[in-house]
N, C-alpha and C. Protein backbone atom coordinates (compact mmCIF):
# COMPACT_ATOMS: atom_id res chain seq x y z
N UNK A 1 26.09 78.70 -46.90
CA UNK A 1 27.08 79.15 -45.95
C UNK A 1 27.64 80.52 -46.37
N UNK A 2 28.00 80.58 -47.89
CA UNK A 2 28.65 81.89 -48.36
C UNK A 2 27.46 82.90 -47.93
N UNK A 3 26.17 83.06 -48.04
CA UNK A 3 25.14 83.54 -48.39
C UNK A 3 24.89 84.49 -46.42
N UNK A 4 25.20 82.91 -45.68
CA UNK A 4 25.21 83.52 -43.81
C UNK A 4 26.24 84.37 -44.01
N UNK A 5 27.77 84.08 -44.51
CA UNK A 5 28.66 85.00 -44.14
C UNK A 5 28.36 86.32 -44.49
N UNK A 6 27.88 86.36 -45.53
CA UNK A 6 27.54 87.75 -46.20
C UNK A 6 26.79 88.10 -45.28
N UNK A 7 25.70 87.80 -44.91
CA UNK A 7 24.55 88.43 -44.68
C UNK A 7 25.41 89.02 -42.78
N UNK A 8 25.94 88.61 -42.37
CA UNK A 8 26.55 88.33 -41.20
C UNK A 8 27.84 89.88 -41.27
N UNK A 9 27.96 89.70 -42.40
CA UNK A 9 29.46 90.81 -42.55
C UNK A 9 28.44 92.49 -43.02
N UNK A 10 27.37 91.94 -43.43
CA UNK A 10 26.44 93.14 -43.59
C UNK A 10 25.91 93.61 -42.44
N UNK A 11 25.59 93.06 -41.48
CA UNK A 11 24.82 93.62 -40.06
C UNK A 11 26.24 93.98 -39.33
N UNK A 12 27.47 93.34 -39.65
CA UNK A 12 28.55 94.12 -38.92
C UNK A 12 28.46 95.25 -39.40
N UNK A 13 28.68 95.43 -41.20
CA UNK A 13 29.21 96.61 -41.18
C UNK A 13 27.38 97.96 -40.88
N UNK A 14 26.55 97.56 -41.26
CA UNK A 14 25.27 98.33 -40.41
C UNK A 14 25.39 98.82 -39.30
N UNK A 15 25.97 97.78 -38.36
CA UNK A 15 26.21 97.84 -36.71
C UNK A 15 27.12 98.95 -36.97
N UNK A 16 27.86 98.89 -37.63
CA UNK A 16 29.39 99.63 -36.69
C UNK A 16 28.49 101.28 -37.76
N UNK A 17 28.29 101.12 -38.30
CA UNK A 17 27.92 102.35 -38.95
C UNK A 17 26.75 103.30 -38.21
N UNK A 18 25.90 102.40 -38.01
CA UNK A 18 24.73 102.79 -37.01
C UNK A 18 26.10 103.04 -35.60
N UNK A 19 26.84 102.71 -35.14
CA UNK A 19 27.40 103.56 -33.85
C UNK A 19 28.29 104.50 -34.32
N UNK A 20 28.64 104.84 -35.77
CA UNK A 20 29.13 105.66 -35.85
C UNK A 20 28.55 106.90 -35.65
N UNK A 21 27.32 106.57 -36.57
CA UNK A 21 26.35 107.84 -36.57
C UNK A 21 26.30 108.21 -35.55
N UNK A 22 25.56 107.47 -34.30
CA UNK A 22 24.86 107.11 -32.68
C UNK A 22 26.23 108.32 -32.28
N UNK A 23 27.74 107.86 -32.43
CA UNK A 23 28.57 109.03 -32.01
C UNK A 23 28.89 110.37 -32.66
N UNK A 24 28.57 110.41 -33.96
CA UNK A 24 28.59 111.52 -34.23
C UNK A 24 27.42 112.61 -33.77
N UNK A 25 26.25 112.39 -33.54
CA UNK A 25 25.16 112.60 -33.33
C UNK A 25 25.40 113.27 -31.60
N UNK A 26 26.37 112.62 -31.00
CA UNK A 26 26.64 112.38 -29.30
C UNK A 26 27.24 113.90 -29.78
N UNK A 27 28.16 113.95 -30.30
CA UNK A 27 29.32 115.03 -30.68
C UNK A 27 28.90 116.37 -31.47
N UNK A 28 27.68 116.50 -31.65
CA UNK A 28 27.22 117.43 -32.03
C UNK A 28 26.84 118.64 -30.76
N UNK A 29 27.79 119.71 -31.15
CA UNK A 29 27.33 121.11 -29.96
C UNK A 29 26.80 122.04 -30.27
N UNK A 30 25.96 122.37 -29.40
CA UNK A 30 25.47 123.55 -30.28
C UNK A 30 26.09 124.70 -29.33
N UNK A 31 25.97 125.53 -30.62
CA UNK A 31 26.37 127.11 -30.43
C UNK A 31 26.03 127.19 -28.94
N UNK A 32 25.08 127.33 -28.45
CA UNK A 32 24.58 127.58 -26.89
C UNK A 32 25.49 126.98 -26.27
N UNK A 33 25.96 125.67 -26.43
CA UNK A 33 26.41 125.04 -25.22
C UNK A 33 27.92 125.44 -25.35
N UNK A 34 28.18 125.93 -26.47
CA UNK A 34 29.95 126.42 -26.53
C UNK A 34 29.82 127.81 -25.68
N UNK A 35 28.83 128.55 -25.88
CA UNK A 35 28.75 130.20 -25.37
C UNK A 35 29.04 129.94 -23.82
N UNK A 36 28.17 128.40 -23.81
CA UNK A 36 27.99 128.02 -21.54
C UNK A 36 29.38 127.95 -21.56
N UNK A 37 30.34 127.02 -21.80
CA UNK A 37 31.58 126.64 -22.04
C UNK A 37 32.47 127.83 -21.78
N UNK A 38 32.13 128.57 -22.71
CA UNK A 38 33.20 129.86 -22.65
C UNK A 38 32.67 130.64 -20.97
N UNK A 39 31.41 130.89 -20.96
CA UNK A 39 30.75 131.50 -19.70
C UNK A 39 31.36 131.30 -18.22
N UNK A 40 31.85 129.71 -18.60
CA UNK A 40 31.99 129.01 -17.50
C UNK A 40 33.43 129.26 -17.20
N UNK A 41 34.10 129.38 -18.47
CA UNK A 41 35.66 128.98 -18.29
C UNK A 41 35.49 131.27 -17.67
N UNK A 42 35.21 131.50 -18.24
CA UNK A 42 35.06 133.02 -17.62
C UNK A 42 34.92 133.55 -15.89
N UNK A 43 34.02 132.76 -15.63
CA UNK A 43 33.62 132.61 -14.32
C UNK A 43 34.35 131.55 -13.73
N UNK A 44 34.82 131.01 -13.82
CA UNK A 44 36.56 130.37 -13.20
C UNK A 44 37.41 131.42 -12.92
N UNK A 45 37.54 131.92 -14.05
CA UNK A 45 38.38 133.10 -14.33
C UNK A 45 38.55 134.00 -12.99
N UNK A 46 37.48 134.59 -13.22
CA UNK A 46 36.63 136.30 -12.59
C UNK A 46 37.24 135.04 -10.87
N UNK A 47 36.60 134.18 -10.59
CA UNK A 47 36.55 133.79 -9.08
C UNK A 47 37.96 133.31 -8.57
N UNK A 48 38.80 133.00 -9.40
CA UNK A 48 40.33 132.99 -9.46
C UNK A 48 40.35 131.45 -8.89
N UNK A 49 39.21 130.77 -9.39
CA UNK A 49 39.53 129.07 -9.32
C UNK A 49 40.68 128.50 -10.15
N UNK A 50 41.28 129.15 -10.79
CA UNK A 50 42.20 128.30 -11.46
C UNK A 50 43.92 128.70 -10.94
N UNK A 51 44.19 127.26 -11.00
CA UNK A 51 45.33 127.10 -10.58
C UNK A 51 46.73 128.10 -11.19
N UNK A 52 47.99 128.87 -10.40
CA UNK A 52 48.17 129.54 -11.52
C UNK A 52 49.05 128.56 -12.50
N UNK A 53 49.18 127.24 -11.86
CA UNK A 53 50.21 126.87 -12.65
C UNK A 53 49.75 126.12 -13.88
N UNK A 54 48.30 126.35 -13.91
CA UNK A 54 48.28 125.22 -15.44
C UNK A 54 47.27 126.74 -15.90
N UNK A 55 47.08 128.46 -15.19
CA UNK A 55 46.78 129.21 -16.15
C UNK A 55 47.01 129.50 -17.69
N UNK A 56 48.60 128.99 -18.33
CA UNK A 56 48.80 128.93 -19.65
C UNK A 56 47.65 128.01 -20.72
N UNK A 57 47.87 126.92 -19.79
CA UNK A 57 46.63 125.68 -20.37
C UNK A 57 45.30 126.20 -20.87
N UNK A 58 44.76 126.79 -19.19
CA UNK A 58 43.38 127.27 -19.55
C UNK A 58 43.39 128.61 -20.40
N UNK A 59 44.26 129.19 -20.60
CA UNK A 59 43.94 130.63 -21.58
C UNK A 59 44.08 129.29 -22.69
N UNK A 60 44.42 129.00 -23.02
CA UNK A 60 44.37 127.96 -24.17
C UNK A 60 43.10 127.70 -24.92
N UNK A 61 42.66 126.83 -23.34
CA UNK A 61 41.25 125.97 -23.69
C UNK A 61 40.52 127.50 -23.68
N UNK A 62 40.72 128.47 -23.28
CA UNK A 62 39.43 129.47 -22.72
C UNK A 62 39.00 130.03 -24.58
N UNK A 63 40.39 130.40 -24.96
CA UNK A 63 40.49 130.98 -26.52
C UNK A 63 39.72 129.99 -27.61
N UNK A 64 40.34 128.76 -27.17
CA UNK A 64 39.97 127.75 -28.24
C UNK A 64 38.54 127.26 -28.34
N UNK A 65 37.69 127.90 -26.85
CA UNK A 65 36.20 127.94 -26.61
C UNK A 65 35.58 129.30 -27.32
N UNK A 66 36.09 129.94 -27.16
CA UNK A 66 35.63 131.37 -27.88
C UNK A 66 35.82 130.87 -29.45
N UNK A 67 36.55 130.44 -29.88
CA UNK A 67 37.06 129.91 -31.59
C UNK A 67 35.96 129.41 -31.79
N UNK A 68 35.67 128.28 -31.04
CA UNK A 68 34.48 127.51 -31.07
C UNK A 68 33.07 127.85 -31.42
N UNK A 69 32.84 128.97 -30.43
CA UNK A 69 31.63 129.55 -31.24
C UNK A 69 31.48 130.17 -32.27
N UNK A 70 33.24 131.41 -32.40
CA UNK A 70 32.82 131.64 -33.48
C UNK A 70 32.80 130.82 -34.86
N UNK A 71 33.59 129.71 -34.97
CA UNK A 71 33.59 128.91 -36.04
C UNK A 71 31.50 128.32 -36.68
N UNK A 72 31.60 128.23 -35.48
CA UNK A 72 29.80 127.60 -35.43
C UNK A 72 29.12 128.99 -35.52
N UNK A 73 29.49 129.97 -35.62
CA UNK A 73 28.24 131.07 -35.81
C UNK A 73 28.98 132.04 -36.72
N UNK A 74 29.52 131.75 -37.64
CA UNK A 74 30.83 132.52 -38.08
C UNK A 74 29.33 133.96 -38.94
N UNK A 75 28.40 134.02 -39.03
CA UNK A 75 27.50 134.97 -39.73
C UNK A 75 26.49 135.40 -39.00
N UNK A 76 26.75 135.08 -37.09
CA UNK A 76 25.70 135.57 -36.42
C UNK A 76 26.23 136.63 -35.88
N UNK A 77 25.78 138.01 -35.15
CA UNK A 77 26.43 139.22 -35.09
C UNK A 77 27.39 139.19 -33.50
N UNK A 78 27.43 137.52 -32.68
CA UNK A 78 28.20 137.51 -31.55
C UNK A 78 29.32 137.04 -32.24
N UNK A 79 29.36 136.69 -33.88
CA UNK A 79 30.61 135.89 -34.07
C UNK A 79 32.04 136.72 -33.81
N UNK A 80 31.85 138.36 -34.32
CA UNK A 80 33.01 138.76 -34.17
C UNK A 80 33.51 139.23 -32.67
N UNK A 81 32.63 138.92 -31.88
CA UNK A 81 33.07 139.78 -30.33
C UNK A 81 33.87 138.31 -29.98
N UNK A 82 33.42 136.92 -29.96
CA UNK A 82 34.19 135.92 -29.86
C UNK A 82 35.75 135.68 -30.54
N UNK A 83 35.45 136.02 -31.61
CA UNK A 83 36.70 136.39 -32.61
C UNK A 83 37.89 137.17 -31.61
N UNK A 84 37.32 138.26 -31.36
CA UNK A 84 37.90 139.30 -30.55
C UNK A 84 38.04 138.82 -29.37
N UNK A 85 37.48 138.29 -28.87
CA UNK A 85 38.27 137.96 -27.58
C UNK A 85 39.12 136.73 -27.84
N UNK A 86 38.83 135.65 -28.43
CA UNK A 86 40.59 134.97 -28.58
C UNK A 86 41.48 135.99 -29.24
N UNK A 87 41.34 136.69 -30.02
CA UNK A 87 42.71 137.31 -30.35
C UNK A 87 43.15 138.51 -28.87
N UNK A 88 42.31 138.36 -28.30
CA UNK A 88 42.83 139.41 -27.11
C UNK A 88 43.45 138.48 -25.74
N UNK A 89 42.87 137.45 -25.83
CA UNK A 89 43.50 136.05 -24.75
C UNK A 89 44.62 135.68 -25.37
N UNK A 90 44.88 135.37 -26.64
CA UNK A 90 46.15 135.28 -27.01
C UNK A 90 46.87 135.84 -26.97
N UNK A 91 46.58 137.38 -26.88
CA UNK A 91 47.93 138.37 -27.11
C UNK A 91 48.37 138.56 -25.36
N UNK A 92 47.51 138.34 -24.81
CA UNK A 92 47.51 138.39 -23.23
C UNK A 92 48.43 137.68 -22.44
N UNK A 93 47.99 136.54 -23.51
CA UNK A 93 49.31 135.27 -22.89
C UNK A 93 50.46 135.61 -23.66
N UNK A 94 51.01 136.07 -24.47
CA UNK A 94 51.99 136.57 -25.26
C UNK A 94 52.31 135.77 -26.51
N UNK A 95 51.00 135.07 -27.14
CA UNK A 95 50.75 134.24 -28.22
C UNK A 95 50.41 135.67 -29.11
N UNK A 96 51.42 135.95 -29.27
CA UNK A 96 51.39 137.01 -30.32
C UNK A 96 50.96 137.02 -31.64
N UNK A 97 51.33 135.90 -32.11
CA UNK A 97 51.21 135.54 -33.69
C UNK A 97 50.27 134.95 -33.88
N UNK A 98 49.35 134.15 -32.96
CA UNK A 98 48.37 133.73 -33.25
C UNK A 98 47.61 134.68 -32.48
N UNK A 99 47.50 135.90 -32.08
CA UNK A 99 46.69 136.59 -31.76
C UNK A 99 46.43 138.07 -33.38
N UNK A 100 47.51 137.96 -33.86
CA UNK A 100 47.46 138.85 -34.69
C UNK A 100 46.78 138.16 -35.91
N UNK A 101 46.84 136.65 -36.21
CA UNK A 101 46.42 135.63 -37.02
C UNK A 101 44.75 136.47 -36.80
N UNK A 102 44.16 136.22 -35.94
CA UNK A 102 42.61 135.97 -35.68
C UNK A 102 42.33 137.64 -35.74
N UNK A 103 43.30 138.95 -34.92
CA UNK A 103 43.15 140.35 -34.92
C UNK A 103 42.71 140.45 -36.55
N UNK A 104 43.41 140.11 -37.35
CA UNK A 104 43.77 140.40 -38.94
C UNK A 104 42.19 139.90 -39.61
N UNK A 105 42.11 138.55 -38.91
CA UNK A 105 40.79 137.57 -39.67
C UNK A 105 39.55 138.78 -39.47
N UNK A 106 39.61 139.05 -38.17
CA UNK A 106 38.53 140.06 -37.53
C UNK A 106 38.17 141.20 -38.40
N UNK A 107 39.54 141.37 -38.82
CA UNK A 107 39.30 143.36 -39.58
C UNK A 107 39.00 142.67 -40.94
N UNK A 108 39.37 141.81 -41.76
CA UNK A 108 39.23 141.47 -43.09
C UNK A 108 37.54 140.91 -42.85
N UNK A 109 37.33 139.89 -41.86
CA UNK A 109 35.93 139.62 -42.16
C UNK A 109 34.91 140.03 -41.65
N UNK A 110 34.90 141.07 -40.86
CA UNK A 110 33.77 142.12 -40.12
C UNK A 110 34.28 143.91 -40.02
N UNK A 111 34.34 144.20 -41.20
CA UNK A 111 34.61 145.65 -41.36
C UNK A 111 33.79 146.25 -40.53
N UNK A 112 32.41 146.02 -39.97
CA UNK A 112 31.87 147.03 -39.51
C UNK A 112 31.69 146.99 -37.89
N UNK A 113 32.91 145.58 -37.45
CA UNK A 113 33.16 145.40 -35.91
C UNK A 113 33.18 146.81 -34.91
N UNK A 114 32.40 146.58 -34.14
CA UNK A 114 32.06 147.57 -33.13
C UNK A 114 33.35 148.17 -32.59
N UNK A 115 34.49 147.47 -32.02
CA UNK A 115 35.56 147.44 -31.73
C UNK A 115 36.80 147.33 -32.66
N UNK A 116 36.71 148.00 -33.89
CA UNK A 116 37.61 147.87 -34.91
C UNK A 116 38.78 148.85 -34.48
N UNK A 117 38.61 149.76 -33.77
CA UNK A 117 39.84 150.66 -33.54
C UNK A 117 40.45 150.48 -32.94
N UNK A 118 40.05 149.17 -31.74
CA UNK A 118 41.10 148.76 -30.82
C UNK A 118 42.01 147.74 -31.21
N UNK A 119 40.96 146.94 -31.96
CA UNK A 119 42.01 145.64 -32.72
C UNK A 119 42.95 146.19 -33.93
N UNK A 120 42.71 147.37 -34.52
CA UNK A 120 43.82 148.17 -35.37
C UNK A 120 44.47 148.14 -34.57
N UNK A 121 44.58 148.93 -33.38
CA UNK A 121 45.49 149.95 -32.65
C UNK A 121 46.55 148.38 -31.66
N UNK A 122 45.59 147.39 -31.85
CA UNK A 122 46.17 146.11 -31.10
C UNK A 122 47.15 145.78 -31.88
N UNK A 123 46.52 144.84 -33.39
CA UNK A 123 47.42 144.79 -34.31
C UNK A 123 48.72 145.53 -35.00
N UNK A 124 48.69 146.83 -35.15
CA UNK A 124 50.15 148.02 -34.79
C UNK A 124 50.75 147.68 -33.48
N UNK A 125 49.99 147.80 -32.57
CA UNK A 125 51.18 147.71 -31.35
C UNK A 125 52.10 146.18 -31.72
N UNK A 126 51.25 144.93 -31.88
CA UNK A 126 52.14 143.79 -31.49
C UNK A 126 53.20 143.63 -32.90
N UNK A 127 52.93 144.27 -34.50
CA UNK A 127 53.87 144.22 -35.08
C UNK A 127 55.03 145.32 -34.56
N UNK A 128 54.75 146.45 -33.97
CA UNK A 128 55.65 147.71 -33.40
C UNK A 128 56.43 146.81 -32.19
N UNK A 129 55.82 145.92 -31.62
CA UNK A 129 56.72 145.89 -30.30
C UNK A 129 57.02 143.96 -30.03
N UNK A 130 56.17 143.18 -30.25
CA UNK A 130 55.86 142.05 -29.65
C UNK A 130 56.41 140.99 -31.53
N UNK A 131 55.88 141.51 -31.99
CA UNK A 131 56.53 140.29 -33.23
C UNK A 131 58.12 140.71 -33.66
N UNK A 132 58.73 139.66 -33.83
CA UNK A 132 60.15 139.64 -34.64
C UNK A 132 60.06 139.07 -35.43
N UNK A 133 61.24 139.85 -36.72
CA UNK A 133 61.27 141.06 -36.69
C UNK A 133 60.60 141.65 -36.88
N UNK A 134 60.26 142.57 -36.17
CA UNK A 134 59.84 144.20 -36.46
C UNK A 134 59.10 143.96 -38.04
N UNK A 135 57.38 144.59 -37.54
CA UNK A 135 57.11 144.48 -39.39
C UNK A 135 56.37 146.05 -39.27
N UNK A 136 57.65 147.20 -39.74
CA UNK A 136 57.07 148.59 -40.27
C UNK A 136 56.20 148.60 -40.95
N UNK A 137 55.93 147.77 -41.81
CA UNK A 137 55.29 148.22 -43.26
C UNK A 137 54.01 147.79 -42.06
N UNK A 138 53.71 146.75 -41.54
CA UNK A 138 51.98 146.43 -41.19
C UNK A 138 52.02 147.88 -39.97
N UNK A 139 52.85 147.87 -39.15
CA UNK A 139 52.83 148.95 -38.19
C UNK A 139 52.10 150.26 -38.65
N UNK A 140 52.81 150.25 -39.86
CA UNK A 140 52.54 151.75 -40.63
C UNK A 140 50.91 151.26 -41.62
N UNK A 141 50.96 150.22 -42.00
CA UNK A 141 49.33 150.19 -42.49
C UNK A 141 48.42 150.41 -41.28
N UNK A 142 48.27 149.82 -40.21
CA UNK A 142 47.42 149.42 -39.09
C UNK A 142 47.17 151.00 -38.44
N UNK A 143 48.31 151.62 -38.35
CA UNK A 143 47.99 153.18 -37.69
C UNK A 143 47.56 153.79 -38.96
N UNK A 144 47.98 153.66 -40.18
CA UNK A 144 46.73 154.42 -40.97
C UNK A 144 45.92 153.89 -40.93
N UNK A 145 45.13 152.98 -41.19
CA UNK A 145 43.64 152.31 -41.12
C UNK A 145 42.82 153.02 -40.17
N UNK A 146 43.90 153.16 -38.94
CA UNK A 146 43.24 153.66 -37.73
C UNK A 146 42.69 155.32 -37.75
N UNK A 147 43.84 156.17 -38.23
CA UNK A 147 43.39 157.43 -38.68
C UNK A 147 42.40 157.70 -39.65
N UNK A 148 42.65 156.75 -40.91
CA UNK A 148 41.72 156.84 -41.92
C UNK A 148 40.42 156.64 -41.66
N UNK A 149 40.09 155.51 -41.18
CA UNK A 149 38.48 155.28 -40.25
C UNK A 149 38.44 155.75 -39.15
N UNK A 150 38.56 156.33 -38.54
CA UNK A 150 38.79 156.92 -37.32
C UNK A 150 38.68 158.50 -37.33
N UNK A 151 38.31 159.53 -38.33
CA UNK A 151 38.93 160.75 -38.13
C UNK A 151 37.97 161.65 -36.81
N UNK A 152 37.37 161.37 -35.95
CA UNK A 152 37.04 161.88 -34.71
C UNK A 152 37.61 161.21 -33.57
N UNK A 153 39.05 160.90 -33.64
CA UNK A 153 40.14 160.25 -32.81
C UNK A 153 40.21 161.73 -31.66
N UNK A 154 40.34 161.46 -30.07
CA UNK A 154 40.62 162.64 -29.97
C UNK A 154 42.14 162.87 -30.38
N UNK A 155 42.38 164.61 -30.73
CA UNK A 155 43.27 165.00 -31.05
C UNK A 155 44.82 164.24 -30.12
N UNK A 156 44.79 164.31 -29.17
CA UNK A 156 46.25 163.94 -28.31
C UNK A 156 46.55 162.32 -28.82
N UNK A 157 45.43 161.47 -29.04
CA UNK A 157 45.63 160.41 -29.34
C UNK A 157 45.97 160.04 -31.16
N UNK A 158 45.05 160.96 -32.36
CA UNK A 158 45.83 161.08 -33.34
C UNK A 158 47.27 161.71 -33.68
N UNK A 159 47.22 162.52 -32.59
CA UNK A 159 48.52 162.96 -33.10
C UNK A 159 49.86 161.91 -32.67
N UNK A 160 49.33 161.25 -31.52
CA UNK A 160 50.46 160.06 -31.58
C UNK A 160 50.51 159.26 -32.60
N UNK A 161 49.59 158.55 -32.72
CA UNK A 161 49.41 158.09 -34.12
C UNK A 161 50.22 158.73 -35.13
N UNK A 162 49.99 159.95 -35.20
CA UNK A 162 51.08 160.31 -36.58
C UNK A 162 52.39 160.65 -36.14
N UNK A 163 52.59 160.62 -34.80
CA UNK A 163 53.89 160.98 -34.40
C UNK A 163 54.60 159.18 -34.44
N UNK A 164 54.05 158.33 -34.71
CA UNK A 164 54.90 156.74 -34.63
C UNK A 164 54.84 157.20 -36.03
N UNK A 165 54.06 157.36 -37.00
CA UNK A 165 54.19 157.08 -38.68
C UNK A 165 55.25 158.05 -38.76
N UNK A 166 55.49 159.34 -38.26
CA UNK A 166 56.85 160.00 -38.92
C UNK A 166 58.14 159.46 -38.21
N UNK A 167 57.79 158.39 -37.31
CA UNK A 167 59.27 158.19 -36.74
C UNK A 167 59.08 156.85 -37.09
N UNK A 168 58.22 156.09 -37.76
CA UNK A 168 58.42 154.87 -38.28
C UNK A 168 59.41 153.83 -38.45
N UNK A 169 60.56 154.38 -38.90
CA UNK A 169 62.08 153.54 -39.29
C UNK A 169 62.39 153.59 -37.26
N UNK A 170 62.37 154.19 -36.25
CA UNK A 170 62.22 153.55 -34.93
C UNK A 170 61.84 152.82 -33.87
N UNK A 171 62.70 152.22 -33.53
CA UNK A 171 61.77 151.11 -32.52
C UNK A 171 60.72 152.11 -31.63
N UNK A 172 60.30 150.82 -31.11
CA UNK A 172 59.64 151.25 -29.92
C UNK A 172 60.33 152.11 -29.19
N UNK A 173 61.53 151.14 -28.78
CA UNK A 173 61.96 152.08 -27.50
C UNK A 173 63.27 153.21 -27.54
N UNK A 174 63.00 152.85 -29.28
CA UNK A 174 64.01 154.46 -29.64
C UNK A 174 63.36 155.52 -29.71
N UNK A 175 61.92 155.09 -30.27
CA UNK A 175 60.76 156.41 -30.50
C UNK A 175 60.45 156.82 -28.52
N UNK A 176 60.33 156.02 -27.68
CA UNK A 176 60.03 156.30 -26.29
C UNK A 176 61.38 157.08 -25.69
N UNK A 177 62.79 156.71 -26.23
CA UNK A 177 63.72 157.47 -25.78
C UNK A 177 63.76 159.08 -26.49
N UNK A 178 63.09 159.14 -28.01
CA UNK A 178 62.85 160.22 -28.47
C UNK A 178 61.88 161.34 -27.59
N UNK A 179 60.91 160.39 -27.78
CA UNK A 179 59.79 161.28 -26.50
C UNK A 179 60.16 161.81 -25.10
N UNK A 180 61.20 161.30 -24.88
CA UNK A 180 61.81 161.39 -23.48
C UNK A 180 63.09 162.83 -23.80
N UNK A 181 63.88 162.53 -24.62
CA UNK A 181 64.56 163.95 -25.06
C UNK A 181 63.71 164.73 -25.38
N UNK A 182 62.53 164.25 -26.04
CA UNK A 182 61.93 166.28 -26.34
C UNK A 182 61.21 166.64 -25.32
N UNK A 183 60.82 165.92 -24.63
CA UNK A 183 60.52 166.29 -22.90
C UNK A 183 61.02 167.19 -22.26
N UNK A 184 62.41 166.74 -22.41
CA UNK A 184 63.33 167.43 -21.42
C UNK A 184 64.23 168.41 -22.17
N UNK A 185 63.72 168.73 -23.40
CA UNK A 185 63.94 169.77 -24.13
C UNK A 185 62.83 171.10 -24.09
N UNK A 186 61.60 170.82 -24.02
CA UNK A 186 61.06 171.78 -23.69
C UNK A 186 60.70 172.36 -22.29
């Protein structure tokens, strides 16, 4: 009798293990089918099928599909454009901090991102204007990074750049009220 129970508590635990596998196996995605996923939630997008009132939701799910691939391809050369676009859906929705989270991941783990000057120039703007408090010191790293790798910036656009680093200790919209007096000074 001891010998049935055993043998009986062994094909349970086989059984339940064999459906564990059976579901993990179910739950396996591949890279392709996350890229359709994101494709899809895109083309919702573009055709303006989505509702606006649960739009917060889907920038959600749309970002957390882009994460998706890149997590699963984190060393194939689409990983960082995925990267880049949740940190650009986040900052969109005004998930600031978790857009600068993934902006930051981007520049530390793909130095040679095609689009590195925009996610600098992204990352400065949202510590300059969108995070509290105010973080000068990254403001002022992020616009140098940008000049420093960057030196065929056109001229009108570096020189803003160095015109926020010498007015640095100003907000945003003290440096925009500055720009506005020397306007109307010359």
């Amino acid at each position: 009798m001891k010998q049935l129970v055993a043998f009986s508590a062994l094909l349970m635990t086989l059984a339940v293990s064999s459906c564990a596998e059976s579901a993990k196996e179910k739950e396996v995605v591949t890279v392709e089918q996350k890229e359709e996923q994101v494709k899809m939630l895109e083309d919702s997008l573009k055709k303006g099928l989505i509702d606006p009132r649960t739009q917060a939701n889907v920038d959600v799910r749309y970002a957390e599909s882009c994460l998706g691939v890149y997590r699963a391809a984190r060393k194939s050369e689409k990983a960082p454009a995925y990267l880049d676009k949740a940190h650009m859906i986040y900052s969109s929705s005004g998930m600031h901090r978790l857009a600068v989270m993934y902006a930051d991941t981007l520049i530390q783990q793909y130095p040679n991102y095609k689009n590195r000057p925009m996610v600098l120039l992204s990352l400065a703007s949202a510590y300059d204007m969108f995070i509290l408090p105010r973080r000068k010191d990254l403001v002022k790293k992020y616009y140098e990074m940008l000049l420093t790798e960057n030196p065929d910036l056109p001229k009108d656009e570096a020189d803003g750049y160095r015109f926020r680093l010498e007015n640095i200790d100003k907000t945003y919209d003290e440096l925009i009220d500055l720009q506005a007096q020397k306007a109307v000074n010359q």
